[in-house]
C-alpha atoms as a PDB file:
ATOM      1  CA  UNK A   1       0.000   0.000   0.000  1.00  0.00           C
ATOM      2  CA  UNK A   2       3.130   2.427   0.557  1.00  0.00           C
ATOM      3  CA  UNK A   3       4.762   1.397  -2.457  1.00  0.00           C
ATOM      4  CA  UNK A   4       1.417   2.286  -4.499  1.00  0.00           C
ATOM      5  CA  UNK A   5       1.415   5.648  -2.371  1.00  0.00           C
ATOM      6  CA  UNK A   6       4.697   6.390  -3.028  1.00  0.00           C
ATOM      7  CA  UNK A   7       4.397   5.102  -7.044  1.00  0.00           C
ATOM      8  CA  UNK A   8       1.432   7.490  -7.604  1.00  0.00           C
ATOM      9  CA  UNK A   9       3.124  10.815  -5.696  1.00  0.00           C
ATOM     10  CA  UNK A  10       6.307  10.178  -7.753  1.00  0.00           C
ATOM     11  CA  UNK A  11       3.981   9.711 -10.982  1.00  0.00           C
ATOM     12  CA  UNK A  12       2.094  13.019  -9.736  1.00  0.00           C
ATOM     13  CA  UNK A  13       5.566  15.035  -9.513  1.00  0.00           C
ATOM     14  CA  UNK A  14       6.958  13.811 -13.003  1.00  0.00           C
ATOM     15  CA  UNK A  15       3.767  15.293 -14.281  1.00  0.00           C
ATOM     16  CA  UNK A  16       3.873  18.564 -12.864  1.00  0.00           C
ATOM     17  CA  UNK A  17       7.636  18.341 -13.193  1.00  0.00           C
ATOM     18  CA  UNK A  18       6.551  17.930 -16.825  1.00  0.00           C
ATOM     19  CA  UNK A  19       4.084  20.821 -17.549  1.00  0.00           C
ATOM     20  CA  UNK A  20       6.908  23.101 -15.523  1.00  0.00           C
ATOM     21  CA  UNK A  21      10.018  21.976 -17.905  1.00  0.00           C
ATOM     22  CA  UNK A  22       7.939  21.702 -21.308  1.00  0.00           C
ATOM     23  CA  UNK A  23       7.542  25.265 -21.803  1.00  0.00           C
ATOM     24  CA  UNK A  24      11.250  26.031 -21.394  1.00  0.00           C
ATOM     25  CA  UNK A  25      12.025  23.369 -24.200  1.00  0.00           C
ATOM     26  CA  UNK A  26       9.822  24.815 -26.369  1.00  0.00           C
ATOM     27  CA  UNK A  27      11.279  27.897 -25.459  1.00  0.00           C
ATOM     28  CA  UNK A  28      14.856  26.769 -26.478  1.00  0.00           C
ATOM     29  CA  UNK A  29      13.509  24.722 -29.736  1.00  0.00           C
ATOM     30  CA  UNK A  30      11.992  27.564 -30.797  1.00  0.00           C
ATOM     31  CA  UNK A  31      14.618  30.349 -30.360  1.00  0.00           C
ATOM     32  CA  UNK A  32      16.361  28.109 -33.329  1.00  0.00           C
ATOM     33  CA  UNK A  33      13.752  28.416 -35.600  1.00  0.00           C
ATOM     34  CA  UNK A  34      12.384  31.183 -37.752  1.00  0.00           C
ATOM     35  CA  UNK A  35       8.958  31.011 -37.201  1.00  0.00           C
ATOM     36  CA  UNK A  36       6.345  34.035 -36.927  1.00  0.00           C
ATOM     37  CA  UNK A  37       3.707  31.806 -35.727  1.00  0.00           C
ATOM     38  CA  UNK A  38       3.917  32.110 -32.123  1.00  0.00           C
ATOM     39  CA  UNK A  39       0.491  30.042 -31.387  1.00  0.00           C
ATOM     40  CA  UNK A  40       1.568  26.506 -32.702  1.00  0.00           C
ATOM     41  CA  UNK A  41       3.068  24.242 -30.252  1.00  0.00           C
ATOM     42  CA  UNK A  42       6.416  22.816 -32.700  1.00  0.00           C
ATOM     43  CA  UNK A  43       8.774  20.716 -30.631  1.00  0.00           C
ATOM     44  CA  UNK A  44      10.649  19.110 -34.283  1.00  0.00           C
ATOM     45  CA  UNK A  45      14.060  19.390 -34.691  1.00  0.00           C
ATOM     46  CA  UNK A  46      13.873  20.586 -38.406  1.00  0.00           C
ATOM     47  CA  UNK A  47      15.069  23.911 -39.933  1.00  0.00           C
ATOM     48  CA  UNK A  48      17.029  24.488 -36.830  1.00  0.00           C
ATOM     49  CA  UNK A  49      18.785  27.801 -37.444  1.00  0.00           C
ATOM     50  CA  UNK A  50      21.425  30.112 -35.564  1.00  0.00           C
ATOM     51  CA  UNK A  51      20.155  33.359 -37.169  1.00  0.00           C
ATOM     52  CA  UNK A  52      18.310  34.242 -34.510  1.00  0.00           C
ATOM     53  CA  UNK A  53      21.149  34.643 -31.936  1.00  0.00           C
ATOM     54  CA  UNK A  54      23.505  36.391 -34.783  1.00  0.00           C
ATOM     55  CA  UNK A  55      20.828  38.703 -34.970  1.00  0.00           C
ATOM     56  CA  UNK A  56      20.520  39.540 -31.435  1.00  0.00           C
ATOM     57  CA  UNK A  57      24.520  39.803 -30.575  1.00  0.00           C
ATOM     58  CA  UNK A  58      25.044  41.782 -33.716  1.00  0.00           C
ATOM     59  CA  UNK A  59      22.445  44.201 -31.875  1.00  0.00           C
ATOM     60  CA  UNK A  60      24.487  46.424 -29.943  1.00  0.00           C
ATOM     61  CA  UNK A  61      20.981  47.939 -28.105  1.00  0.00           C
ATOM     62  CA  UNK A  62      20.660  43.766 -26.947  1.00  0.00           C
ATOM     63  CA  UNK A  63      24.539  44.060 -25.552  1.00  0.00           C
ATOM     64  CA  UNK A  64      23.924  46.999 -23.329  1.00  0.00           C
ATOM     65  CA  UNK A  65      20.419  45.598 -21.864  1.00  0.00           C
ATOM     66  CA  UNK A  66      23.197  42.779 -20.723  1.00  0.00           C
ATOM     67  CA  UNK A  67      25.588  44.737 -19.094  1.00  0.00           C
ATOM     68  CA  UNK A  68      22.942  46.871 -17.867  1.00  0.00           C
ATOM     69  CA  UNK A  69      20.994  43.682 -16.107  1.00  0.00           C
ATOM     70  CA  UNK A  70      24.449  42.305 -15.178  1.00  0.00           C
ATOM     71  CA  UNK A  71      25.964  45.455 -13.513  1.00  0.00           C
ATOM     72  CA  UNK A  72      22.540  45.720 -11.713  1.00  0.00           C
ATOM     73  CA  UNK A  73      21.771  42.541 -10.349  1.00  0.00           C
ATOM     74  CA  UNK A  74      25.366  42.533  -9.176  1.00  0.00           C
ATOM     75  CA  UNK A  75      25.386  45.887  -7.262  1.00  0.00           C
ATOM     76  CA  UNK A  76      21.628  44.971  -6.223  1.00  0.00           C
ATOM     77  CA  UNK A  77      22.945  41.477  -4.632  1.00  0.00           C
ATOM     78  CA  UNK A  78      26.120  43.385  -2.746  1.00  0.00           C
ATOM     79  CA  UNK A  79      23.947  45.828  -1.570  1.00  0.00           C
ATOM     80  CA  UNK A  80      21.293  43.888  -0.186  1.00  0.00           C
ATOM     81  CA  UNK A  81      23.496  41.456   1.430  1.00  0.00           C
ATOM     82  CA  UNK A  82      25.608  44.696   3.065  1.00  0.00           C
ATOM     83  CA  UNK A  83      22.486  46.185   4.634  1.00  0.00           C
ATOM     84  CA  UNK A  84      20.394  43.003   5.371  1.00  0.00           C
ATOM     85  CA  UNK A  85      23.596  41.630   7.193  1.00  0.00           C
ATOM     86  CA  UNK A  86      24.139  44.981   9.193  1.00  0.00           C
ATOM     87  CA  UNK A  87      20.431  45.536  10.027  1.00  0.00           C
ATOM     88  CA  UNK A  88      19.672  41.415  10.980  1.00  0.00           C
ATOM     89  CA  UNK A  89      23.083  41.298  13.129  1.00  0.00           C
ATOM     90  CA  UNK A  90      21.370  44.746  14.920  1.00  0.00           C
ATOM     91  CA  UNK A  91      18.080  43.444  15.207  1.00  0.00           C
ATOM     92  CA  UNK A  92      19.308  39.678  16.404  1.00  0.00           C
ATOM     93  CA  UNK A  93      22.105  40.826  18.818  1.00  0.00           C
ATOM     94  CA  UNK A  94      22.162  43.754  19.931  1.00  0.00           C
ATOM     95  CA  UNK A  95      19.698  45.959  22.247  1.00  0.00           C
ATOM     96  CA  UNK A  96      18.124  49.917  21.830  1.00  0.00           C
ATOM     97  CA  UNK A  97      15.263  51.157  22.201  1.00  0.00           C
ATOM     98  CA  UNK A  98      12.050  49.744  19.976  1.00  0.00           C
ATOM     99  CA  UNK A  99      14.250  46.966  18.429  1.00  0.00           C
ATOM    100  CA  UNK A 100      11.284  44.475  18.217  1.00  0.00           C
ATOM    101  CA  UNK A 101       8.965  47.529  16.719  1.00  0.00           C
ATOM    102  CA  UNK A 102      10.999  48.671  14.341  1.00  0.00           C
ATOM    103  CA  UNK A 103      11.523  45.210  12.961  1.00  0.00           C
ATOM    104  CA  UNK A 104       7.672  44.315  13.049  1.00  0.00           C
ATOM    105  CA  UNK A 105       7.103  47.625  11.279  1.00  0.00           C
ATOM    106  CA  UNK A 106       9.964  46.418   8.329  1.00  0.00           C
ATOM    107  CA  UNK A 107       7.844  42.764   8.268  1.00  0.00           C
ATOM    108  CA  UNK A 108       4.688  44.950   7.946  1.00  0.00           C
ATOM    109  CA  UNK A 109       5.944  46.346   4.939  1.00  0.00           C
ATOM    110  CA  UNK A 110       6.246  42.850   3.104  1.00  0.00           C
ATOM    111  CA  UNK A 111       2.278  42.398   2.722  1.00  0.00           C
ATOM    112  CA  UNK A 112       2.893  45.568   0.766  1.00  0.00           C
ATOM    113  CA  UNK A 113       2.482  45.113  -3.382  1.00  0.00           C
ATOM    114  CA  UNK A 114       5.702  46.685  -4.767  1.00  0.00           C
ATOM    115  CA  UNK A 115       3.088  48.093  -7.340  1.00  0.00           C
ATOM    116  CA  UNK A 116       1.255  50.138  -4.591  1.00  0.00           C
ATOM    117  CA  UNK A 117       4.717  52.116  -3.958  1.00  0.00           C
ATOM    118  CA  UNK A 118       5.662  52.525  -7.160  1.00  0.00           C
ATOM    119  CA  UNK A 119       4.209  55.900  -7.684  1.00  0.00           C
ATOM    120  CA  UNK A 120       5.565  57.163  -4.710  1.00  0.00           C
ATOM    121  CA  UNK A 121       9.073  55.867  -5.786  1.00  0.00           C
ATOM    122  CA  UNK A 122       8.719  57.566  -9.048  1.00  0.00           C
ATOM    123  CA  UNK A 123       7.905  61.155  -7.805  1.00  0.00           C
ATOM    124  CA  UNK A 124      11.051  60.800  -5.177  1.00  0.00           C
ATOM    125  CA  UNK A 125      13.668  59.393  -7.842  1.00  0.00           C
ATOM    126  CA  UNK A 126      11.865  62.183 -10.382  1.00  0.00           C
ATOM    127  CA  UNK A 127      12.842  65.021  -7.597  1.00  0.00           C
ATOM    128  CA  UNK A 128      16.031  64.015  -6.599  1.00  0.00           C
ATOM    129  CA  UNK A 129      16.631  63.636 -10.460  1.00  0.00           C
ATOM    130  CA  UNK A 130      17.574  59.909 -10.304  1.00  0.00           C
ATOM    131  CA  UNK A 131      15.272  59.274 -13.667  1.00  0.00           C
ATOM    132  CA  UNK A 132      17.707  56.974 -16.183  1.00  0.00           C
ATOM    133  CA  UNK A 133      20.268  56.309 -13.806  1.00  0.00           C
ATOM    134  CA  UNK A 134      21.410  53.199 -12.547  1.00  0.00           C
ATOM    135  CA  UNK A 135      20.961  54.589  -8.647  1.00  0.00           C
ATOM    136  CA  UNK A 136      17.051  54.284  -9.258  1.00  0.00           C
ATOM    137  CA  UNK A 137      17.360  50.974 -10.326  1.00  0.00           C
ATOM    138  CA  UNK A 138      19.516  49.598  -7.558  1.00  0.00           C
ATOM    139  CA  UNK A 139      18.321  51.324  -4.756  1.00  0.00           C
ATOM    140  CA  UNK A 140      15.163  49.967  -4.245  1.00  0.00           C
ATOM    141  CA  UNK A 141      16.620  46.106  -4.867  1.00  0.00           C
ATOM    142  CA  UNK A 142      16.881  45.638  -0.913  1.00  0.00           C
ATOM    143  CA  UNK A 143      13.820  44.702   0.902  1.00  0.00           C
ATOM    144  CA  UNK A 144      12.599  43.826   4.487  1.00  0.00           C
ATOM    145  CA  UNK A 145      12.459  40.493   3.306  1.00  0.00           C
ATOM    146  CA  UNK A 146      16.744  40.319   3.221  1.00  0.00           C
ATOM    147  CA  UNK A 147      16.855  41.897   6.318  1.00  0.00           C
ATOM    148  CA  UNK A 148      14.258  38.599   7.904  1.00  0.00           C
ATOM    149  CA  UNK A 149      16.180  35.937   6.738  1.00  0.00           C
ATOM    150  CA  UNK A 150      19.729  37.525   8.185  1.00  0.00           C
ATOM    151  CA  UNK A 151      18.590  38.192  11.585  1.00  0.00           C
ATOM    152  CA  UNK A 152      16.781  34.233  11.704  1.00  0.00           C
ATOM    153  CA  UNK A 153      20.016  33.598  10.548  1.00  0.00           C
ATOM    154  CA  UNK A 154      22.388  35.463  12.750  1.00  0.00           C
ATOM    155  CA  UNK A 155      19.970  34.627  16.202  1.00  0.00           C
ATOM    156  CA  UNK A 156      20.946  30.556  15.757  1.00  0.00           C
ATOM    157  CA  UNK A 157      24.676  31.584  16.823  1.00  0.00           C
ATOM    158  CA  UNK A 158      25.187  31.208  20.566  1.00  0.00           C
ATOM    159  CA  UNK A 159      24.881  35.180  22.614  1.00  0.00           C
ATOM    160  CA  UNK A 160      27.620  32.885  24.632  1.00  0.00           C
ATOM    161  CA  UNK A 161      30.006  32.918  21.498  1.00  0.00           C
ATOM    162  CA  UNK A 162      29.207  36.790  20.787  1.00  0.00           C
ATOM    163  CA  UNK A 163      29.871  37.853  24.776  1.00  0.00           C
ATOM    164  CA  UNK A 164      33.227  35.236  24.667  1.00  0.00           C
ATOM    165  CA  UNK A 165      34.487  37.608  21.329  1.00  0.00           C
ATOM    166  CA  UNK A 166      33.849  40.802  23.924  1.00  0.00           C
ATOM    167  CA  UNK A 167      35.039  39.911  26.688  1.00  0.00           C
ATOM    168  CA  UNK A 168      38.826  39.115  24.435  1.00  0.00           C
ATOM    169  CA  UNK A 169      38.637  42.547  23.639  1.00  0.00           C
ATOM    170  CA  UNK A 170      36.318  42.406  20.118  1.00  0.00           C
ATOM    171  CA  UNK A 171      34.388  45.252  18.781  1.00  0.00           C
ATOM    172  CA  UNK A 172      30.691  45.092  17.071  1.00  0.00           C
ATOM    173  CA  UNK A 173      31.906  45.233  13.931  1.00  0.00           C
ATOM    174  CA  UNK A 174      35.192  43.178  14.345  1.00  0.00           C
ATOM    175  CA  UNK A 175      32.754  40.230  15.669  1.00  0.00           C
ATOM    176  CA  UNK A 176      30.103  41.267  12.514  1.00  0.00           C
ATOM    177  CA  UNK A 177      32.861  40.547  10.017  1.00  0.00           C
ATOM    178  CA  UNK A 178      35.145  37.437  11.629  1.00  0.00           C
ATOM    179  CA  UNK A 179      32.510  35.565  13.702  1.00  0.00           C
ATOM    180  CA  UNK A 180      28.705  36.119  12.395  1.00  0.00           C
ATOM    181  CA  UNK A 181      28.967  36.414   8.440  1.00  0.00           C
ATOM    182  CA  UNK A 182      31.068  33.239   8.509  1.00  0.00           C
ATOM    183  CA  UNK A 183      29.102  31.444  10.448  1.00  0.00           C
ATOM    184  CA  UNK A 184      25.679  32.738   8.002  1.00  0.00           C
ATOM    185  CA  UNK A 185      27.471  32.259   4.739  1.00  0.00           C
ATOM    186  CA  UNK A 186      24.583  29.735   3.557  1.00  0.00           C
ATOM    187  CA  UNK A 187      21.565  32.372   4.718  1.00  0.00           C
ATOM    188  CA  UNK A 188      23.705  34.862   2.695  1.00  0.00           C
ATOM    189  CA  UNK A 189      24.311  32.879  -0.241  1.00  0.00           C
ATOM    190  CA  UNK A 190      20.549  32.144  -0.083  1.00  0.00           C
ATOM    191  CA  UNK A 191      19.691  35.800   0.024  1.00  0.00           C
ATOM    192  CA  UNK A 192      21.885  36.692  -2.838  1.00  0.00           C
ATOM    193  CA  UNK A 193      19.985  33.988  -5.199  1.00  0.00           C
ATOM    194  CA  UNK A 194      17.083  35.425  -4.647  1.00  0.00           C
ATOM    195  CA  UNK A 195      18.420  38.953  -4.933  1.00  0.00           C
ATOM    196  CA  UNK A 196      20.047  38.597  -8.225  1.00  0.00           C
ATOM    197  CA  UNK A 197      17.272  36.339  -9.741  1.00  0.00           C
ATOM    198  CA  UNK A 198      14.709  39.256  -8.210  1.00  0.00           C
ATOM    199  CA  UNK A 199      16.722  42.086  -9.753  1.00  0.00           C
ATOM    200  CA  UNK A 200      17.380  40.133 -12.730  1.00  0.00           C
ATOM    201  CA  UNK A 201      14.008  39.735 -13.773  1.00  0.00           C
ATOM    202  CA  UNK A 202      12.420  42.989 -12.682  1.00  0.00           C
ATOM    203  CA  UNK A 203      10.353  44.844 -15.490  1.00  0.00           C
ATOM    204  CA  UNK A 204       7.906  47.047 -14.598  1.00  0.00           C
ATOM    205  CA  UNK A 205      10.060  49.145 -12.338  1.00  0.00           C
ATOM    206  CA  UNK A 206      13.272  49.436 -15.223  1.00  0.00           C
ATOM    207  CA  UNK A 207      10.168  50.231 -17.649  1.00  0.00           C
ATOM    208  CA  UNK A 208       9.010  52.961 -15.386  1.00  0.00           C
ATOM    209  CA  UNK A 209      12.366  55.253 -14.088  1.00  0.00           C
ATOM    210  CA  UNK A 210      14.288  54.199 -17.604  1.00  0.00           C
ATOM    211  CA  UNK A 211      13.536  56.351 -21.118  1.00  0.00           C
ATOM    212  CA  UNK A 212      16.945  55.889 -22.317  1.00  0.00           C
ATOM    213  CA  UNK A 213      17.816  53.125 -24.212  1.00  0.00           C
ATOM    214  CA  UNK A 214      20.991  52.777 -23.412  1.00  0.00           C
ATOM    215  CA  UNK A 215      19.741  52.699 -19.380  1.00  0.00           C
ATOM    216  CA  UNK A 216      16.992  50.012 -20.248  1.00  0.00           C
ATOM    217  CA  UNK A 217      17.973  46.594 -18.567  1.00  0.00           C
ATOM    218  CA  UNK A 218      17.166  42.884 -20.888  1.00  0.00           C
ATOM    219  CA  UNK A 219      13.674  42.448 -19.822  1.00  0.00           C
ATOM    220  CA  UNK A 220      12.965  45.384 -21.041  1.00  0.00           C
ATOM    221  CA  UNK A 221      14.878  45.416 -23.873  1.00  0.00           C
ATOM    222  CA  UNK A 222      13.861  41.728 -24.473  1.00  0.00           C
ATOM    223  CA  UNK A 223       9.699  43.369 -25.254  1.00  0.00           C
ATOM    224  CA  UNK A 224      11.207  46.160 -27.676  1.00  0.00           C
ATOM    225  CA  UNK A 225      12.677  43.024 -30.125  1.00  0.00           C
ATOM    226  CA  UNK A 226       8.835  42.907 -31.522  1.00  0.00           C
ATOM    227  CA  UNK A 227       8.859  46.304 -32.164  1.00  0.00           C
ATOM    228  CA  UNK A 228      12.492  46.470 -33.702  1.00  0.00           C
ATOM    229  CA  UNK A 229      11.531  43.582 -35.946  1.00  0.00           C
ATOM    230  CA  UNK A 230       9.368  41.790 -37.806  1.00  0.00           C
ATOM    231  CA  UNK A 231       7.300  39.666 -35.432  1.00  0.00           C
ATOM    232  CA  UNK A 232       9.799  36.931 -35.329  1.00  0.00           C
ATOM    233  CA  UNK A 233       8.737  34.606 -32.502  1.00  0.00           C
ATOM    234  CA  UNK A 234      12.258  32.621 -33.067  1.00  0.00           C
ATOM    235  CA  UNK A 235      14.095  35.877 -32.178  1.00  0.00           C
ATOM    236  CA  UNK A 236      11.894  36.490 -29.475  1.00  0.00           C
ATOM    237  CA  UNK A 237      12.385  32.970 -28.018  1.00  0.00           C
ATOM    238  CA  UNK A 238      16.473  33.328 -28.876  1.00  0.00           C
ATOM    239  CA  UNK A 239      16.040  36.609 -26.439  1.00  0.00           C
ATOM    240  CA  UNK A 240      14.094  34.709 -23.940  1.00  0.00           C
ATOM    241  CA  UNK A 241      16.730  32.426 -23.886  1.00  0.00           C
ATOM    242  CA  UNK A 242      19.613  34.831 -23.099  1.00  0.00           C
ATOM    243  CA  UNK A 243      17.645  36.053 -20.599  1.00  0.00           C
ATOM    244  CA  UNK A 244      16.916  33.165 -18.451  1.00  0.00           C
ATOM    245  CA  UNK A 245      20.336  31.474 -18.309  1.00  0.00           C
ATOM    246  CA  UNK A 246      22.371  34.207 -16.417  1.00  0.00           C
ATOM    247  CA  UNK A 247      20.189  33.465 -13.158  1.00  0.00           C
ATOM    248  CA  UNK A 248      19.363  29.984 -13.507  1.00  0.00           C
ATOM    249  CA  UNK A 249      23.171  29.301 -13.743  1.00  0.00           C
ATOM    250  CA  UNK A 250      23.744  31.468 -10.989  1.00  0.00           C
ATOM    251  CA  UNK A 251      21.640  29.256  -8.968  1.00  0.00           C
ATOM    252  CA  UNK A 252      23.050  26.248 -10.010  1.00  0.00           C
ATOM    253  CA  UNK A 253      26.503  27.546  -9.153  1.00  0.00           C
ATOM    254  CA  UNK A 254      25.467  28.220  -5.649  1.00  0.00           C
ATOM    255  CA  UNK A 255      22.466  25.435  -5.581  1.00  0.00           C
ATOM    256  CA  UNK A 256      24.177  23.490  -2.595  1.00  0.00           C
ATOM    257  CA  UNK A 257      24.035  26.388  -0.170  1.00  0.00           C
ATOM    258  CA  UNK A 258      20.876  27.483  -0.935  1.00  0.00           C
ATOM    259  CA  UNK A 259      19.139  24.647   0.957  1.00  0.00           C
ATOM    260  CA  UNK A 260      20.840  24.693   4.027  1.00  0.00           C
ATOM    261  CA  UNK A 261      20.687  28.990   3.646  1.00  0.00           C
ATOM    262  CA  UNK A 262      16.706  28.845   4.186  1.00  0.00           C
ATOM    263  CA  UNK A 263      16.979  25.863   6.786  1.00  0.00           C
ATOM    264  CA  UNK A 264      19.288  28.286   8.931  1.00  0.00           C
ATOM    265  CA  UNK A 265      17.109  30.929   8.739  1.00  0.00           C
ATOM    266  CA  UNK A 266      14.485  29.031  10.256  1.00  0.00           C
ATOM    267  CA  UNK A 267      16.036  27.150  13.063  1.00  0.00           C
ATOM    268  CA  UNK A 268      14.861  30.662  15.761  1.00  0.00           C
ATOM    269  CA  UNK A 269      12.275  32.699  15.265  1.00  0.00           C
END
């Protein structure tokens, strides 16, 4: 009776495994092809065809929507790891004045839509004259969320190892750097996935604060190749492509951390 159990939850997974992977084949299948039918399901391997990617790296418009993403997600991943750390090792270890508030009011802010704040965003990178820049698209990468999963982190080490560090003679920040962000590299690993897969994919705010094209990042540039061209789903796909392989490689670089990140953060509440 287990074995049947187990045979039809396995069966159930490879199905949904299934539906989740077959679009992403078609994806790649189709970025080889020059097709501008993009309703019919074609998964043959005939009239496969690089064209589509010459086409998009001979675009220099396509190259700077890379570096743009790239230098973004970067700077958006060491900034929210630098002020998540900071903030979660404050909030977890040490003591002032409306520690606990202040930290219920940043959870508060998660069951916020991004969308709702967007406006208000806008006006303040509009005044300070941030519009087009890549400060309006990095400074809002860091969230409450980062800040969460670094102080679950940081409160499984052992006050006893922090007060041990102090008592040899160890400042705040001396212990910050040498003792807790060794001890949380998975939780930080973890947040930078997330981060850079976040940032990496972001579109409506890089559509809203960027009117430059050479500013744009690839999502954005990514919905402009149907307006450049042609409606060639191929070249579409081909863009789709690029676009998804930076971050899913990035997790699978730093896949075996990842796990044990969000199972540290959850070990103290």
């Amino acid at each position: 009776m287990k074995s049947l159990k187990r045979s039809i939850g396995n069966m159930i997974l490879l199905i949904i495994s299934g539906c989740m992977i077959l679009p992403f084949i078609y994806m790649i299948i189709t970025s080889f092809k020059v097709t501008y039918v993009g309703y019919k399901l074609d998964f043959s391997l005939t009239g496969l065809t690089i064209k589509n990617y010459i086409a998009i790296f001979k675009d220099n418009h396509f190259f700077r929507y890379f570096l743009n993403s790239t230098f973004v997600s970067i700077s958006g991943v060491i900034l929210a790891v630098s002020f998540s750390s900071l903030a979660g090792y404050a909030f977890a270890k040490m003591d002032f004045k409306g520690n606990d508030n202040i930290f219920l009011f940043m959870i508060v802010t998660l069951i916020i839509p991004s969308q709702v704040i967007m406006i208000p965003l806008y006006i303040i990178m509009r005044n300070l004259g941030w519009m087009n820049s890549y400060l309006a698209l990095i400074l809002p990468i860091p969230t409450a969320f980062g800040v969460f999963l670094m102080r679950q982190a940081i409160l499984s080490i052992p006050r006893d190892l922090l007060e041990s560090a102090k008592i040899d003679g160890c400042s705040d920040i001396r212990i910050f750097f040498q003792i807790v962000l060794p001890l949380i590299k998975p939780a930080i690993i973890t947040l930078s996935i997330f981060t850079f897969i976040g940032a990496w994919n972001e579109f409506l705010w890089p559509l809203i604060v960027t009117t430059d094209d050479s500013m744009r990042t690839l999502t954005v540039g990514l919905s402009t190749l149907g307006a450049h061209y042609t409606i060639n789903y191929g070249l579409i796909m081909a863009g789709a492509t690029i676009t998804f392989f930076p971050s899913f490689i990035f997790y699978l670089v730093l896949q075996n951390k990842f796990v044990e990140g969000v199972t540290l953060s959850g070990i103290k509440g």
